[in-house]
C-alpha atoms as a PDB file:
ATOM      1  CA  UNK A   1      -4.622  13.998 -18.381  1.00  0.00           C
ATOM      2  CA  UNK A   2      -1.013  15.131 -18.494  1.00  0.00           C
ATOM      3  CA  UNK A   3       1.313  12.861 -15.908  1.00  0.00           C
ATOM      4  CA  UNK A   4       3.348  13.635 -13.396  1.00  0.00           C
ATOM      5  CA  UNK A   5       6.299  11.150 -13.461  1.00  0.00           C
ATOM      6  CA  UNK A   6       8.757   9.659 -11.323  1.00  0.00           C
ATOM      7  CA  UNK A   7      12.296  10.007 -11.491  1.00  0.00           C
ATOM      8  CA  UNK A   8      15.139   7.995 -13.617  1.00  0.00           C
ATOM      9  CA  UNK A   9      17.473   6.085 -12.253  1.00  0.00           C
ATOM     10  CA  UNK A  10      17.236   3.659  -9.279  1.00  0.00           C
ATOM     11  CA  UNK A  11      14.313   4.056  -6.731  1.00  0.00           C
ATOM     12  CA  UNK A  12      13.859   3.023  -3.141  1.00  0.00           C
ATOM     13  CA  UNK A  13      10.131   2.291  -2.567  1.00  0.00           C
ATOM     14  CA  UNK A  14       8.589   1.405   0.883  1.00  0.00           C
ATOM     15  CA  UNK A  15       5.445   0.580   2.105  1.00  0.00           C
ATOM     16  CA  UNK A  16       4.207   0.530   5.205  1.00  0.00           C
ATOM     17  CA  UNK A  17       0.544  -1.923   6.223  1.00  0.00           C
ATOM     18  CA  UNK A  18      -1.084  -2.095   9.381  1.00  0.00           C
ATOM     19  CA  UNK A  19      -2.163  -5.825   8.977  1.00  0.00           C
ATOM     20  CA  UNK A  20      -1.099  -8.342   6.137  1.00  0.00           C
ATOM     21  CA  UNK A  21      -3.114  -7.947   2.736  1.00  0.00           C
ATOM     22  CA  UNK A  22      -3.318  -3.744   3.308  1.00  0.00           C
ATOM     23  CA  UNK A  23      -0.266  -3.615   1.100  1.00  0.00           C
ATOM     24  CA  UNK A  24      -1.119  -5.652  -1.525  1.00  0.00           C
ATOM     25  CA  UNK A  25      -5.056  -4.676  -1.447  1.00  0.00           C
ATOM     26  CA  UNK A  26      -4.075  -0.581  -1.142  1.00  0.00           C
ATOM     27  CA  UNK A  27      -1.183  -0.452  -3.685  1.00  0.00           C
ATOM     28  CA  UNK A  28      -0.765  -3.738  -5.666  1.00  0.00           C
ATOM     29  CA  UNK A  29      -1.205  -2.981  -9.140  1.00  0.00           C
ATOM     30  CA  UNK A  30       0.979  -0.556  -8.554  1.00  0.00           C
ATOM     31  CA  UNK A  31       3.690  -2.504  -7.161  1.00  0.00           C
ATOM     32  CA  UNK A  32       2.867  -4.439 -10.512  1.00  0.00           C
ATOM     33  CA  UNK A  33       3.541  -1.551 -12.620  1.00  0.00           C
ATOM     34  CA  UNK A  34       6.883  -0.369 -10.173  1.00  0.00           C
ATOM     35  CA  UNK A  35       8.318  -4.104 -10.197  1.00  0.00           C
ATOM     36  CA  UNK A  36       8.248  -3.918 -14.300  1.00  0.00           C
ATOM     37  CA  UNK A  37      11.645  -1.325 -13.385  1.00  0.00           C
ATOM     38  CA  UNK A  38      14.833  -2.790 -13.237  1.00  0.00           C
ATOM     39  CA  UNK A  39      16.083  -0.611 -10.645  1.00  0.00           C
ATOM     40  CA  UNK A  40      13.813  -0.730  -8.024  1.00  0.00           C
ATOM     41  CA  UNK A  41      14.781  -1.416  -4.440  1.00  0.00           C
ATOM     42  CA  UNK A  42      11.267  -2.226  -2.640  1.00  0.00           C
ATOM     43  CA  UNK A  43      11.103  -2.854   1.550  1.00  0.00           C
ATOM     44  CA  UNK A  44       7.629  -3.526   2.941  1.00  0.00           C
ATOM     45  CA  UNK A  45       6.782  -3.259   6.348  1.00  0.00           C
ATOM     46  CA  UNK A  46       3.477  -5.119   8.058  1.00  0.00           C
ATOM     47  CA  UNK A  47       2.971  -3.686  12.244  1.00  0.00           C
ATOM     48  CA  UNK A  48       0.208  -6.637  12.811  1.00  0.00           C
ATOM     49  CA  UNK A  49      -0.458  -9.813  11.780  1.00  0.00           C
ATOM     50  CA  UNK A  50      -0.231 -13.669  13.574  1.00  0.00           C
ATOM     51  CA  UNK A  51       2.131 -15.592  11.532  1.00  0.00           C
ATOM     52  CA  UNK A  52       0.209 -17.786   9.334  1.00  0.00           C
ATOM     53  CA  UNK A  53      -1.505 -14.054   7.922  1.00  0.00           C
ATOM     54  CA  UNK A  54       1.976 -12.640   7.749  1.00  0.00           C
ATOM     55  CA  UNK A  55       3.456 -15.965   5.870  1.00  0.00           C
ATOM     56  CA  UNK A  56       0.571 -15.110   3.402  1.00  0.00           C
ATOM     57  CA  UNK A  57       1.848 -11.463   2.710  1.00  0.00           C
ATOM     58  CA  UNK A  58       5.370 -12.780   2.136  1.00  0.00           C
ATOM     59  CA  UNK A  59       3.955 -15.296  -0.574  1.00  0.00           C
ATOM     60  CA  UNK A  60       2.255 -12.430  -2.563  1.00  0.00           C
ATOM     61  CA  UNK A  61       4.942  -9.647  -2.056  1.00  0.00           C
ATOM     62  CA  UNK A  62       7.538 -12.224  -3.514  1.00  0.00           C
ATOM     63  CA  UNK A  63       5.344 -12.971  -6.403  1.00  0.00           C
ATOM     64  CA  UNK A  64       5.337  -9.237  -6.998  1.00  0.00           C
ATOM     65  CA  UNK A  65       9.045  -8.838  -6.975  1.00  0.00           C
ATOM     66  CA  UNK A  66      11.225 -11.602  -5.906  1.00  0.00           C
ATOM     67  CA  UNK A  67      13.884 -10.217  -3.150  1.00  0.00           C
ATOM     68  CA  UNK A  68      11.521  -7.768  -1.529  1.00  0.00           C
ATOM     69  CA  UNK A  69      12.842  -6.992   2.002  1.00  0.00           C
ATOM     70  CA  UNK A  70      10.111  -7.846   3.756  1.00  0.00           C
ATOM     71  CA  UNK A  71       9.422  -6.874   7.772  1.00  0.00           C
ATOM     72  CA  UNK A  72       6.516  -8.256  10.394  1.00  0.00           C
ATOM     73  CA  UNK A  73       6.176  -6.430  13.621  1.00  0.00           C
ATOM     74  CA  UNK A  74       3.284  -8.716  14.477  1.00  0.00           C
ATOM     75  CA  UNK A  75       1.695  -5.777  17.093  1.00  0.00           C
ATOM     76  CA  UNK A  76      -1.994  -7.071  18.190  1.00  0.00           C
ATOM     77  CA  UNK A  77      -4.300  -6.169  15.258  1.00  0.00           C
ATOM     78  CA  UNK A  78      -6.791  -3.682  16.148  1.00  0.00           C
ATOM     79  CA  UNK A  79      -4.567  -1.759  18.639  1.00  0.00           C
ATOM     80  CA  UNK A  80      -1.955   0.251  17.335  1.00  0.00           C
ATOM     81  CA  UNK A  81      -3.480   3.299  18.929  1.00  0.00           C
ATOM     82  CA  UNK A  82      -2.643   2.102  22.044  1.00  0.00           C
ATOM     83  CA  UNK A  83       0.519   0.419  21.290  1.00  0.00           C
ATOM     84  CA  UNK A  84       1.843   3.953  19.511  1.00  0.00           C
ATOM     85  CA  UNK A  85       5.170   3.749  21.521  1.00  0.00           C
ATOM     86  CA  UNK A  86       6.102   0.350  19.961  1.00  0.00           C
ATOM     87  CA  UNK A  87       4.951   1.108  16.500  1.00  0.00           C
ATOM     88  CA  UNK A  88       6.994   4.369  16.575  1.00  0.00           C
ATOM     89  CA  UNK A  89       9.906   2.294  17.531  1.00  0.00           C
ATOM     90  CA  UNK A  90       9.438  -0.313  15.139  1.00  0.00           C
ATOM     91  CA  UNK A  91       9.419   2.532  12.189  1.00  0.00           C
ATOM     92  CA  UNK A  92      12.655   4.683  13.592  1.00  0.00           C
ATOM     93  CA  UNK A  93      14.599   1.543  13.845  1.00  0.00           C
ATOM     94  CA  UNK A  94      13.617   0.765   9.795  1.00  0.00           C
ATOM     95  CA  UNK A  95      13.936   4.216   9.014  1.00  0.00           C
ATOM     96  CA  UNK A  96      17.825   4.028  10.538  1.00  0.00           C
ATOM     97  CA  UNK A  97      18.776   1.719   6.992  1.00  0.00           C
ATOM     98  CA  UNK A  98      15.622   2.382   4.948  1.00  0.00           C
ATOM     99  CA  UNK A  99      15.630   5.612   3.400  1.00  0.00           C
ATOM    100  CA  UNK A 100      13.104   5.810   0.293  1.00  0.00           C
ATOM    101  CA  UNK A 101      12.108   8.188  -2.259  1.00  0.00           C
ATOM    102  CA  UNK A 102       8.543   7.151  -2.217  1.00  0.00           C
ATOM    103  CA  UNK A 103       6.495   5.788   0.752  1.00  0.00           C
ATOM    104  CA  UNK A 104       2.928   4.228   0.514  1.00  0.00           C
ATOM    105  CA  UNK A 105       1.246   3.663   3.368  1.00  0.00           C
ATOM    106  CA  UNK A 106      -2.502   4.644   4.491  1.00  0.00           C
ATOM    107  CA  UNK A 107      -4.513   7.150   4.507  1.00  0.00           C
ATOM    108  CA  UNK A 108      -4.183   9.352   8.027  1.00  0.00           C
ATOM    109  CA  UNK A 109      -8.451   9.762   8.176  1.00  0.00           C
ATOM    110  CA  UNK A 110      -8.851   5.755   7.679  1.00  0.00           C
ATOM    111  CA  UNK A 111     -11.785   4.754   9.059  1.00  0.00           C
ATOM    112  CA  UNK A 112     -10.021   1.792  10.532  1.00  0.00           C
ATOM    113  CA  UNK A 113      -8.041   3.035  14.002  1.00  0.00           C
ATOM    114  CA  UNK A 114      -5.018   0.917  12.905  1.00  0.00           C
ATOM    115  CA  UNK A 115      -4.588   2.315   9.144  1.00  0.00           C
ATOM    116  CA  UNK A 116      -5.285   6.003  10.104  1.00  0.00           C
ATOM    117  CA  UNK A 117      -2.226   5.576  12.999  1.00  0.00           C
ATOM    118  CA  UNK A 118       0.308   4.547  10.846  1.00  0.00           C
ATOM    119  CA  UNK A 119      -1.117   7.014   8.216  1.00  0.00           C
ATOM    120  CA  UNK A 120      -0.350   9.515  10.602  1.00  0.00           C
ATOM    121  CA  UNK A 121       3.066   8.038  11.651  1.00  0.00           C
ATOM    122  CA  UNK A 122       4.936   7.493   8.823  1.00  0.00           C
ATOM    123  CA  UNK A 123       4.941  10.869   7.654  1.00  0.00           C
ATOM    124  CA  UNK A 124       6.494  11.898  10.719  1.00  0.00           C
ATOM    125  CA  UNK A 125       9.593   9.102  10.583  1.00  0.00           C
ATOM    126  CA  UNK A 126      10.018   9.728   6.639  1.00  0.00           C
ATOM    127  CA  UNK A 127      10.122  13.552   6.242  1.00  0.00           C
ATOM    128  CA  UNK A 128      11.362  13.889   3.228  1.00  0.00           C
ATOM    129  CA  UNK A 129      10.012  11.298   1.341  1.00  0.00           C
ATOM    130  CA  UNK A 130       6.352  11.407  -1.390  1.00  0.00           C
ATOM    131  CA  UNK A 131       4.482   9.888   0.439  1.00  0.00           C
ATOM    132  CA  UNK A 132       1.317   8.497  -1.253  1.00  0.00           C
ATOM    133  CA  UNK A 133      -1.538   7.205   0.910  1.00  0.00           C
ATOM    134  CA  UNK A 134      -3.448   4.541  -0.930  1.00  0.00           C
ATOM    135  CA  UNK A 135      -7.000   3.691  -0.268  1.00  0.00           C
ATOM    136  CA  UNK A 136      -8.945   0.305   1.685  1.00  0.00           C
ATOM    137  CA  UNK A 137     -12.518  -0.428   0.833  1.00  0.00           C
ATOM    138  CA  UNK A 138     -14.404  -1.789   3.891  1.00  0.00           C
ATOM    139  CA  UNK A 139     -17.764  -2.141   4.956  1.00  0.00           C
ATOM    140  CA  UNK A 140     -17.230   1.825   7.283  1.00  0.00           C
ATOM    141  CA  UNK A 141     -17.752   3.170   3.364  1.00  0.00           C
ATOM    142  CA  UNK A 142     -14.858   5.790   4.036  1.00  0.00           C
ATOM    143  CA  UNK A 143     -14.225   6.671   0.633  1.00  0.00           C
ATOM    144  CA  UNK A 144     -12.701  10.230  -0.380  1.00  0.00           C
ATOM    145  CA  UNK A 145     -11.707  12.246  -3.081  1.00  0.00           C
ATOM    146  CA  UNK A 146      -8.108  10.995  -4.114  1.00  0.00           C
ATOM    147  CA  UNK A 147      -5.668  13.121  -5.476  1.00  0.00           C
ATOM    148  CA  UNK A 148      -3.285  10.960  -7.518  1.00  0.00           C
ATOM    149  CA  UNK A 149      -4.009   7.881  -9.542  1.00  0.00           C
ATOM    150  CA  UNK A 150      -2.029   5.382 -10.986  1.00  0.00           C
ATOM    151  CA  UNK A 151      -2.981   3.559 -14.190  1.00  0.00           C
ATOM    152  CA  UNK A 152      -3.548   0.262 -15.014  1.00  0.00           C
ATOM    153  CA  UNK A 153      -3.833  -1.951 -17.572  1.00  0.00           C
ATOM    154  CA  UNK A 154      -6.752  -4.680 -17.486  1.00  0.00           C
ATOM    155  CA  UNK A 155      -4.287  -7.403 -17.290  1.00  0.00           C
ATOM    156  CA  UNK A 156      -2.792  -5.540 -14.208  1.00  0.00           C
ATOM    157  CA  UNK A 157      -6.231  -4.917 -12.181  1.00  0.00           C
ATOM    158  CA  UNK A 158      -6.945  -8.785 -13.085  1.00  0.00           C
ATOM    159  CA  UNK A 159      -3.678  -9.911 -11.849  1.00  0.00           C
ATOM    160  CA  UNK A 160      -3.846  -7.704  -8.974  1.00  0.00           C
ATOM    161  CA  UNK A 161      -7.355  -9.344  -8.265  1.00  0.00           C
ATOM    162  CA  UNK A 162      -5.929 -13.089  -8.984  1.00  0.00           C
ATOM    163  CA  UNK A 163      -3.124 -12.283  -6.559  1.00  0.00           C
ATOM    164  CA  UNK A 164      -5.125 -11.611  -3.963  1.00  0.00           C
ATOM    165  CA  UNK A 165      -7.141 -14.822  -4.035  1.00  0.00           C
ATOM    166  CA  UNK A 166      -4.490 -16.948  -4.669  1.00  0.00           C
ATOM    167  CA  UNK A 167      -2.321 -15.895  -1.547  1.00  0.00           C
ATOM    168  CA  UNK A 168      -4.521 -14.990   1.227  1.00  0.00           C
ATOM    169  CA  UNK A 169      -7.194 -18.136   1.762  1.00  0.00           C
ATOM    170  CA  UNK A 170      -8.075 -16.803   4.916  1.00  0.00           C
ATOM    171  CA  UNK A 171     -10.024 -13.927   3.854  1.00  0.00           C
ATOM    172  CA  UNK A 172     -12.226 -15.329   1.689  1.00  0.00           C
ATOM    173  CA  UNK A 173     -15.223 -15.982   4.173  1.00  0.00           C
ATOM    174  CA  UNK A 174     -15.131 -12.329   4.652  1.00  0.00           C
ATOM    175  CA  UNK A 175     -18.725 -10.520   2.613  1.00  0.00           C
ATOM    176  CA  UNK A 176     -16.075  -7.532   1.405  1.00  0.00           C
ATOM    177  CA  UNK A 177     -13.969  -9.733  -0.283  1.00  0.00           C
ATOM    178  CA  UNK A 178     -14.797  -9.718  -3.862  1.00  0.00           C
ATOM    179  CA  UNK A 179     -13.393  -9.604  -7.389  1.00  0.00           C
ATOM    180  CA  UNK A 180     -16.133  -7.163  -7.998  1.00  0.00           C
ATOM    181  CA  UNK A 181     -15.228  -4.925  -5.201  1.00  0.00           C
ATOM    182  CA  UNK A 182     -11.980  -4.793  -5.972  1.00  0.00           C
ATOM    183  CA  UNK A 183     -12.119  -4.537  -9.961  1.00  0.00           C
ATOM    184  CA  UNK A 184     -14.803  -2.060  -9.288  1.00  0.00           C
ATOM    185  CA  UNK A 185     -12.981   0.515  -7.353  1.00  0.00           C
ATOM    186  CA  UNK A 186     -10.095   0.348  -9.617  1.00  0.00           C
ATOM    187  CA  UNK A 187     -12.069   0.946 -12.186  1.00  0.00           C
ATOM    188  CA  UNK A 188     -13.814   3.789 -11.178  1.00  0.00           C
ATOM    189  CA  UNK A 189     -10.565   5.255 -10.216  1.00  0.00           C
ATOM    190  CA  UNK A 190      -9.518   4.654 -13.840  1.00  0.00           C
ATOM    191  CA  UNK A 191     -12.355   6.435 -14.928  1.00  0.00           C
ATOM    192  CA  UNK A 192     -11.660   9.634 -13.235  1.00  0.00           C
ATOM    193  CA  UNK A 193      -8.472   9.671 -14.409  1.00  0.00           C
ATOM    194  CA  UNK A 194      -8.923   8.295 -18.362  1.00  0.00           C
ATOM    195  CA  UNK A 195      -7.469   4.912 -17.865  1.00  0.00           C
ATOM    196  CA  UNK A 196      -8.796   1.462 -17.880  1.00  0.00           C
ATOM    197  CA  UNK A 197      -8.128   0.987 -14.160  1.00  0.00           C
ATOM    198  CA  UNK A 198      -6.341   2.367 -11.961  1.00  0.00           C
ATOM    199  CA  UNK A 199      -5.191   3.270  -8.394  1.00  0.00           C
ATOM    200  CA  UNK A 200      -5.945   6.107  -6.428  1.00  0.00           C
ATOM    201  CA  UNK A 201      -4.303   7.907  -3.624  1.00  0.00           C
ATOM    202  CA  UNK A 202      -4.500  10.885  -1.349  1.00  0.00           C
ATOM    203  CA  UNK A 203      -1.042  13.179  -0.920  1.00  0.00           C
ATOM    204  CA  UNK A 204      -0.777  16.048   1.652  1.00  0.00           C
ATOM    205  CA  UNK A 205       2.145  17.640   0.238  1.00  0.00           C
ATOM    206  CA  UNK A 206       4.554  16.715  -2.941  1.00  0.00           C
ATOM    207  CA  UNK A 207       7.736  19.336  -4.595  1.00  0.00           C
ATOM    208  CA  UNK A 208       7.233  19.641  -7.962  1.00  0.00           C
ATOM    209  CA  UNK A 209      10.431  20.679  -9.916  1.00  0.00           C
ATOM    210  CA  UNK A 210       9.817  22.927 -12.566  1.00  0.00           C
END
């Protein structure tokens, strides 16, 4: 499968989570793979989160690339629909000093009312951005056909998958958190696409220069 590639030179990458560990569970190997640049400038911003959770997201962004500029809105999780207004605000204000070449953030027909919000929101604050909306499994089984992938290497998927269980304890009780679940996905994202693993996103609308 021939690749479509990102541009030389220094990039400006945000993402955007509606609760800490969306980030890192969404688009973490490929954070992996974008940290390996030297001249990446990365922001991530989390809406929800109490801050113990949030402290937990810091740990692991940090690990991926010491320096990140990280922001918590700490919103009450589960009710970003309802607390648009604030969310909105919380985005134009970052948008006013943040202004990235590529945004990931969710997918805007996320089962979850939270993920598809800000799906749906930060397209609107960052208009001229690629936006890529990366994928969350959950127990809803809301699973769609992607249209962009990232590849991984084995020793990204597994670090990706160490990473996770090393910095956020407090979601191990939960039945959907599993090395399977998670090395599963990404790997039958890298099969579609030919690689060992990979990531997998959905993108509305990308300018390809010819």
């Amino acid at each position: 499968m021939d690749a479509l590639r990102l541009p030389d030179g220094p990039l400006e990458v945000l993402c955007v989570g509606a609760h800490p560990d969306d980030v890192e569970i969404g688009c973490g190997g490929t954070l992996l793979r974008l940290a390996e640049r030297a001249d990446l400038s990365l922001t991530v911003a989390v809406l929800t989160g109490t801050p113990d959770r949030a402290a937990e997201s810091a740990g692991a962004l940090q690990e991926i690339l010491p320096g990140v500029k990280t922001h918590f809105a700490a919103l009450p999780d589960g009710r970003l629909p309802t607390h648009w207004e604030a969310a909105k605000e919380q985005l134009e204000e970052l948008a006013r000093h943040c202004r990235p070449q590529l945004v990931l953030t969710h997918r805007v027909d996320d089962a979850h009312q939270d993920h598809r919000t800000l799906g749906v929101m930060v397209t609107t604050v960052w208009r001229d951005a690629l936006v890529l909306h990366f994928e969350i499994p959950k127990w809803d089984g809301d699973m769609s056909s992607p249209s962009h992938y990232v590849g991984l290497t084995a020793e990204q998927a597994r670090r990706k998958v160490d990473l996770l269980n090393r910095h956020f304890p407090s979601q191990h009780a939960h039945d959907w958190w599993d090395d399977e679940v998670f090395l599963g996905l990404m790997r039958l994202r890298g099969m579609e696409c030919r690689r060992p693993y990979a990531e997998a996103f959905h993108v509305s609308k990308a300018l390809v220069e010819v």
